[in-house]
N, C-alpha and C. Protein backbone atom coordinates (compact mmCIF):
# COMPACT_ATOMS: atom_id res chain seq x y z
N UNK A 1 36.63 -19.65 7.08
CA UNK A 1 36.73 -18.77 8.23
C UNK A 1 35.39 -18.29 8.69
N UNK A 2 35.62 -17.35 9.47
CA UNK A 2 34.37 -16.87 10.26
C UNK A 2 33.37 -15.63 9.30
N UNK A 3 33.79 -15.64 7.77
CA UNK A 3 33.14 -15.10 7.06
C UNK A 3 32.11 -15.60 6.72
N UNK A 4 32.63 -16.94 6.33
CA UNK A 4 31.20 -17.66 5.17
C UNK A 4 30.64 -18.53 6.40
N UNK A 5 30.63 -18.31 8.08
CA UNK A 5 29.81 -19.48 8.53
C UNK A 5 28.40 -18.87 8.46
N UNK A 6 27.27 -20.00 8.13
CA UNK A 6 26.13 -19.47 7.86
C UNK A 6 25.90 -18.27 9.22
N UNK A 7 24.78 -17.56 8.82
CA UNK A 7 24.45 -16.41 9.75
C UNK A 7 25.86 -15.28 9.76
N UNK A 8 26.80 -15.54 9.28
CA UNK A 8 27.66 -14.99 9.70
C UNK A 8 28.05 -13.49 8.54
N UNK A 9 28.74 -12.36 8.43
CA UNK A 9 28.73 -11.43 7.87
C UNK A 9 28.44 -11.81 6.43
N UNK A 10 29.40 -12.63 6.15
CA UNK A 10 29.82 -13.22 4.44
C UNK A 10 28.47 -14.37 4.31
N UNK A 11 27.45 -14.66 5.00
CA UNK A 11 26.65 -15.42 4.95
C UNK A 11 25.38 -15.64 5.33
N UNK A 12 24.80 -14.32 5.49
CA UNK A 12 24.03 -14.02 6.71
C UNK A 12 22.76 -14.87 6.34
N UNK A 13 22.31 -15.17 7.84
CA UNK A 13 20.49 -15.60 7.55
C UNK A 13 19.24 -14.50 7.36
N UNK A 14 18.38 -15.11 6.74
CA UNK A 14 16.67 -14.40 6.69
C UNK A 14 16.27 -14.53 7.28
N UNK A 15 15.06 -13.86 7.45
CA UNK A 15 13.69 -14.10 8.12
C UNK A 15 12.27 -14.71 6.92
N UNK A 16 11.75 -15.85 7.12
CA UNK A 16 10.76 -16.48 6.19
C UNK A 16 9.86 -14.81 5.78
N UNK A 17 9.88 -13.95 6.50
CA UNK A 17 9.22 -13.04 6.45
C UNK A 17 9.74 -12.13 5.23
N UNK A 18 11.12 -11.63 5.43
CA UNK A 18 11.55 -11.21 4.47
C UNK A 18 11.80 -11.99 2.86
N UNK A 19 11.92 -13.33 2.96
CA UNK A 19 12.10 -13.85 1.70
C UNK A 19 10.66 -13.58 0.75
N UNK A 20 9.30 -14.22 1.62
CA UNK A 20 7.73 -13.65 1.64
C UNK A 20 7.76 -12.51 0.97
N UNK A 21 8.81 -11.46 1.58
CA UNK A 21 8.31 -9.93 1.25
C UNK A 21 8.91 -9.77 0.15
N UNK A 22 10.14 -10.00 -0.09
CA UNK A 22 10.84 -9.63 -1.20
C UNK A 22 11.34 -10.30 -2.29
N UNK A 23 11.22 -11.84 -2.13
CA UNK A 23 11.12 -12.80 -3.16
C UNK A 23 10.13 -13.27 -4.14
N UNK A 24 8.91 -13.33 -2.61
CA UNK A 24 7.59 -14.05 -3.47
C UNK A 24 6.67 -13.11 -4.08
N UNK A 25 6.32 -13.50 -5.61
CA UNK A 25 5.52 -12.91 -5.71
C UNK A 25 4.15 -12.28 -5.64
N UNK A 26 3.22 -11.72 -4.86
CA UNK A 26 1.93 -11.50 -3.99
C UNK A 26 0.92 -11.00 -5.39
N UNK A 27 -0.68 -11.41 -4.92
CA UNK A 27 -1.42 -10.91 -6.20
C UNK A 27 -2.21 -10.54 -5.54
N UNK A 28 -3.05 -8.83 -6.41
CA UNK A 28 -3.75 -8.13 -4.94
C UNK A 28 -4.67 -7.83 -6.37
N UNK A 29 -5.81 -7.83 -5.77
CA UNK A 29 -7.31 -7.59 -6.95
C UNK A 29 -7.72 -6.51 -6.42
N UNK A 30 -7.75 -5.67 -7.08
CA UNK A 30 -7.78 -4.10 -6.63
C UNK A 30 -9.26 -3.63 -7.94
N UNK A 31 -10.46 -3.44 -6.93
CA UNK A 31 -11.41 -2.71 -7.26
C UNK A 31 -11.24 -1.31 -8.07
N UNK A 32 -12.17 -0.86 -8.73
CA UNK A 32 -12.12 0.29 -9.58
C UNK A 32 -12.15 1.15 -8.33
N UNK A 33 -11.23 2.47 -8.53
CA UNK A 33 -10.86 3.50 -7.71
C UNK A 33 -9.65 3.15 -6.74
N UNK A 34 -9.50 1.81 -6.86
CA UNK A 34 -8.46 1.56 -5.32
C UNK A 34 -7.30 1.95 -5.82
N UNK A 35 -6.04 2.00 -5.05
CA UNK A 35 -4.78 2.83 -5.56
C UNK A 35 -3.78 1.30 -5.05
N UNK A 36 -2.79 1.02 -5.57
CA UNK A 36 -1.46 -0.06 -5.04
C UNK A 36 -0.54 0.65 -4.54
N UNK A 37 0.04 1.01 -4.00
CA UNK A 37 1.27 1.99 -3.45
C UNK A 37 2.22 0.95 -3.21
N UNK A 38 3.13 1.34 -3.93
CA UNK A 38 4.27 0.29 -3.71
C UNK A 38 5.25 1.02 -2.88
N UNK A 39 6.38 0.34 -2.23
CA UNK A 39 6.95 0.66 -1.44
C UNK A 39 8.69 1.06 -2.16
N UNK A 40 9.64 1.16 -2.06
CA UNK A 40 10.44 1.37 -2.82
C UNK A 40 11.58 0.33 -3.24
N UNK A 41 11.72 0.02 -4.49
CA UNK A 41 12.01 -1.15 -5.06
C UNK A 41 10.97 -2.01 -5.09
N UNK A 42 9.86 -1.76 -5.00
CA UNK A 42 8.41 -2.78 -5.30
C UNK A 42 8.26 -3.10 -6.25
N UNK A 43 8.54 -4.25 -7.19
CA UNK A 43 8.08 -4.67 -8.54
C UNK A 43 6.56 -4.66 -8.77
N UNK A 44 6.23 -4.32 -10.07
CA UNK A 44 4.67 -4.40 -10.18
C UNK A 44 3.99 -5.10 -11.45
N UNK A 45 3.45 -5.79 -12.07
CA UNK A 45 3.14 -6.23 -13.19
C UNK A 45 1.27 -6.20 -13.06
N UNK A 46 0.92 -5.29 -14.16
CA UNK A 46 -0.54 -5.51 -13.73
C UNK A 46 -0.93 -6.80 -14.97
N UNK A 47 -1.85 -7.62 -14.54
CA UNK A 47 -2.35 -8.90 -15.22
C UNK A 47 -3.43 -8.39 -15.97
N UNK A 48 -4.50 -8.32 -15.51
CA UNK A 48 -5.71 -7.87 -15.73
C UNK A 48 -6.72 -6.83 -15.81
N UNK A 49 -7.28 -5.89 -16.68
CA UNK A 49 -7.89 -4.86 -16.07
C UNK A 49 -7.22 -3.72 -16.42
N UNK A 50 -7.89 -2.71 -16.29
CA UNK A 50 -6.67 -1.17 -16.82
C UNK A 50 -6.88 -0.23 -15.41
N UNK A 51 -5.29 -0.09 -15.48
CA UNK A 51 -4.60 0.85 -14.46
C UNK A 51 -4.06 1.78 -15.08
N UNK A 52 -3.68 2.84 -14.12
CA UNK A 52 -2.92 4.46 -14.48
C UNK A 52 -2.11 4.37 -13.87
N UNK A 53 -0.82 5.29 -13.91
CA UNK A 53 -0.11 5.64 -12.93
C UNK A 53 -0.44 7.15 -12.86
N UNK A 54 0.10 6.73 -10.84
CA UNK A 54 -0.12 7.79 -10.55
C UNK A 54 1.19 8.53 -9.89
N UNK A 55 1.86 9.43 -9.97
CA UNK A 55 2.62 10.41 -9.84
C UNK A 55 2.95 11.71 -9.44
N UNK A 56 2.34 11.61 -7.96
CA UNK A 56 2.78 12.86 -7.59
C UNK A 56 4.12 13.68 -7.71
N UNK A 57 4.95 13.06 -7.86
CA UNK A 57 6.04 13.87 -8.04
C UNK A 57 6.56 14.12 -9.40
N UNK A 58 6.15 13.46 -10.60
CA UNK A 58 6.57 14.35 -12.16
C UNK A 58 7.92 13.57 -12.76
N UNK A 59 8.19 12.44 -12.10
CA UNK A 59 9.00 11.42 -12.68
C UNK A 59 8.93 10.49 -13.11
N UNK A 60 7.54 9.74 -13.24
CA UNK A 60 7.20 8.69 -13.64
C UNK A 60 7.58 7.41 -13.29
N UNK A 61 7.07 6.15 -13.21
CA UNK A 61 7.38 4.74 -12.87
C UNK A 61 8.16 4.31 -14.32
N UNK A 62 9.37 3.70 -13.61
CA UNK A 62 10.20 3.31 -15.05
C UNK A 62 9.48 1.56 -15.04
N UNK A 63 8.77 1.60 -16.85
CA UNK A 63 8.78 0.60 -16.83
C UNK A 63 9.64 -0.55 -17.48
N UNK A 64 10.32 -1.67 -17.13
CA UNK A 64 11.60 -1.94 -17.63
C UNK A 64 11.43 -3.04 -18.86
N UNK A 65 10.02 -3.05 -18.82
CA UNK A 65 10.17 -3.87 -20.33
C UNK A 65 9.85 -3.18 -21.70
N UNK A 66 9.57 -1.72 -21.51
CA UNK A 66 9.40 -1.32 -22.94
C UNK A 66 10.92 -0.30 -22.84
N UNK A 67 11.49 0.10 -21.18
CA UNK A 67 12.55 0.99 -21.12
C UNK A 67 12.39 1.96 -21.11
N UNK A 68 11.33 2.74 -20.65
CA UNK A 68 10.51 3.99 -21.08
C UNK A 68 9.81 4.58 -19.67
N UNK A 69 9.93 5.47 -18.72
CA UNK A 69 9.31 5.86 -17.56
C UNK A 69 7.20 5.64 -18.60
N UNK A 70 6.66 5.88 -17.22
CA UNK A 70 5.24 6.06 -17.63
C UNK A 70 4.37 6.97 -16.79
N UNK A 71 4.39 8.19 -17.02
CA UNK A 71 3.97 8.94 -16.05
C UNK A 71 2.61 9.17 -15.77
N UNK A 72 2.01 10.06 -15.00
CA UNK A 72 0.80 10.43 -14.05
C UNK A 72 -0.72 10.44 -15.48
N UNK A 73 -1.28 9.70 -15.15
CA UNK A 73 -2.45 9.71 -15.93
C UNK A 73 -2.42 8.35 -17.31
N UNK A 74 -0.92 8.10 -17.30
CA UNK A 74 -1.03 6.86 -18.59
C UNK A 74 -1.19 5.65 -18.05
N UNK A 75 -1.45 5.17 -19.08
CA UNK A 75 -2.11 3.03 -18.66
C UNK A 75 -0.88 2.90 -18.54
N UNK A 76 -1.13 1.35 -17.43
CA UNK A 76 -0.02 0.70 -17.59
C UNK A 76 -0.12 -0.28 -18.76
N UNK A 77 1.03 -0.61 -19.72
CA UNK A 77 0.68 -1.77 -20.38
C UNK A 77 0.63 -3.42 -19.76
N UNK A 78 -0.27 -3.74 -19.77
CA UNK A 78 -0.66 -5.16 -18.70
C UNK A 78 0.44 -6.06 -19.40
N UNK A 79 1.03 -6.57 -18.12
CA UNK A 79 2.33 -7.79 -18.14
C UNK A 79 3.49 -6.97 -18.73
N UNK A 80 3.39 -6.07 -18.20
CA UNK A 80 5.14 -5.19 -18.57
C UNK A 80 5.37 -5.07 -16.92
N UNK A 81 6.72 -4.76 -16.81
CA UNK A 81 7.35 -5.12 -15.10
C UNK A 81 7.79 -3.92 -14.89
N UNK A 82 7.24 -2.99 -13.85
CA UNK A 82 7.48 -1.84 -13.49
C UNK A 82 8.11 -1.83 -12.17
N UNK A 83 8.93 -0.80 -11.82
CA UNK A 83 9.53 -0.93 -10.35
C UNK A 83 9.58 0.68 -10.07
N UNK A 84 8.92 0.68 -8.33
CA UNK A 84 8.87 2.00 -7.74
C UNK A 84 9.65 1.87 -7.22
N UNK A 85 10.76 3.61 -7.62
CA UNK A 85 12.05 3.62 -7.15
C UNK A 85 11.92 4.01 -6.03
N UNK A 86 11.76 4.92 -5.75
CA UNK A 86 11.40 5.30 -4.02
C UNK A 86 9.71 5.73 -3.42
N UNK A 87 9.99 5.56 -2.16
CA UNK A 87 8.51 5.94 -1.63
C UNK A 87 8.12 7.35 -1.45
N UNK A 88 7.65 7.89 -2.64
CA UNK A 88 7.06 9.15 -2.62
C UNK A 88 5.56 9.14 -3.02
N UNK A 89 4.81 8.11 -2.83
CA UNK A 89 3.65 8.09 -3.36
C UNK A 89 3.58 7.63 -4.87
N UNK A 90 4.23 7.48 -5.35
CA UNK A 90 4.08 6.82 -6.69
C UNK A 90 3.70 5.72 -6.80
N UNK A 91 2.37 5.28 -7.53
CA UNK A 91 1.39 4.29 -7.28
C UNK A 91 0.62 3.83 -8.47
N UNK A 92 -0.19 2.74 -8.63
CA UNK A 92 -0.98 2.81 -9.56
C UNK A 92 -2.50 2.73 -9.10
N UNK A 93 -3.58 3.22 -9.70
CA UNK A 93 -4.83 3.30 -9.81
C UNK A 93 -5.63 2.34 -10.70
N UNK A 94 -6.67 1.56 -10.23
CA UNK A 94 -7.46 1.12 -10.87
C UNK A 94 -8.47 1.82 -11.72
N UNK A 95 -8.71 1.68 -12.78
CA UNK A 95 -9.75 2.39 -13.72
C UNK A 95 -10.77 1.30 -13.78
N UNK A 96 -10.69 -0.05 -13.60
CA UNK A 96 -11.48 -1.45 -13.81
C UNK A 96 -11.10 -2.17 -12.48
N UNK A 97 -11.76 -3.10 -12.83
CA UNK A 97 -11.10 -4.13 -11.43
C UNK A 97 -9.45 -4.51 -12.40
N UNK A 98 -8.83 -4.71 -11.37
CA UNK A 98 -7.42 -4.80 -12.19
C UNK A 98 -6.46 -6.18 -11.28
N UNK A 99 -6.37 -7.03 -11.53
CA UNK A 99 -5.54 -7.92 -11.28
C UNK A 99 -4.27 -7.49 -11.15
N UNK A 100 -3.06 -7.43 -9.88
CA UNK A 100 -1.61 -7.09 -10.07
C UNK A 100 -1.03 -8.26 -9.73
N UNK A 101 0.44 -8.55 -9.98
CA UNK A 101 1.01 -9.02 -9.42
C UNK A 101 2.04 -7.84 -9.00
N UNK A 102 2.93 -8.13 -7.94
CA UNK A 102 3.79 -7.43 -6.98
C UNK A 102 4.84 -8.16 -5.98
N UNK A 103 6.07 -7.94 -6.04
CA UNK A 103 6.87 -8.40 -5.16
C UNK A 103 7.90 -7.12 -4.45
N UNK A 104 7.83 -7.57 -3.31
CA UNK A 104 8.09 -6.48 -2.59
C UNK A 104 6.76 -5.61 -1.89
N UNK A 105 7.22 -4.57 -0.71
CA UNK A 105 6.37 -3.94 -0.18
C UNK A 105 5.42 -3.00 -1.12
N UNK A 106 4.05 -3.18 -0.41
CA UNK A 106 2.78 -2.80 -1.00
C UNK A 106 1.70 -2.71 -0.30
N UNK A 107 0.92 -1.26 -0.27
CA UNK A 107 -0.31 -1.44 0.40
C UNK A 107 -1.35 -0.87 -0.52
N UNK A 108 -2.67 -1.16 -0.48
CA UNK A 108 -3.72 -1.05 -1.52
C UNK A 108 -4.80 -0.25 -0.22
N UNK A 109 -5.02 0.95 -0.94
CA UNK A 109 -6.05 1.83 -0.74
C UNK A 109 -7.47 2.34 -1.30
């Protein structure tokens, strides 16, 4: 029926843009001092280099491979997979040059 025809409610199409944004994974080399701000539901894995999180709001970035939030001022542990739940500024900081990977929305400051 008119559910599953492609584009259709039960089937809908993308935009190459959105698959880009929210499928692929992006790698951003972030200088000492620069900040990643992820957007909400932004996956984050840092590779290389030591990062902090940062936390303005006092809830910490849950990271889901040790299962444990990581709040304002602690390292991230490099190649653990963190996800920002919503956009309140919750971000990470470079302390080194720091290699990320990231999928989903993200801007580097």
């Amino acid at each position: 029926g008119a559910e599953s025809d492609p584009g259709g409610s039960g089937d809908p199409l993308v935009t190459q843009s959105y698959v880009d944004q929210y499928v692929q994974w992006k790698v951003a080399e972030l200088e000492m001092g620069q900040v990643l701000k992820g957007h909400a539901g932004t996956e984050i894995i840092v590779r290389r280099g030591q990062a902090v999180v940062i936390d303005p709001v006092g809830n910490g970035i849950p990271d889901l491979t040790s299962g444990a939030d990581i709040f304002a001022g602690s390292t991230v542990p490099n190649n653990h997979l963190l996800v920002i739940p919503r956009e309140d500024g919750r971000s990470i900081g470079a302390r080194s040059a720091v290699v990320v990977m990231y999928r989903g929305g993200a801007s580097v400051q």
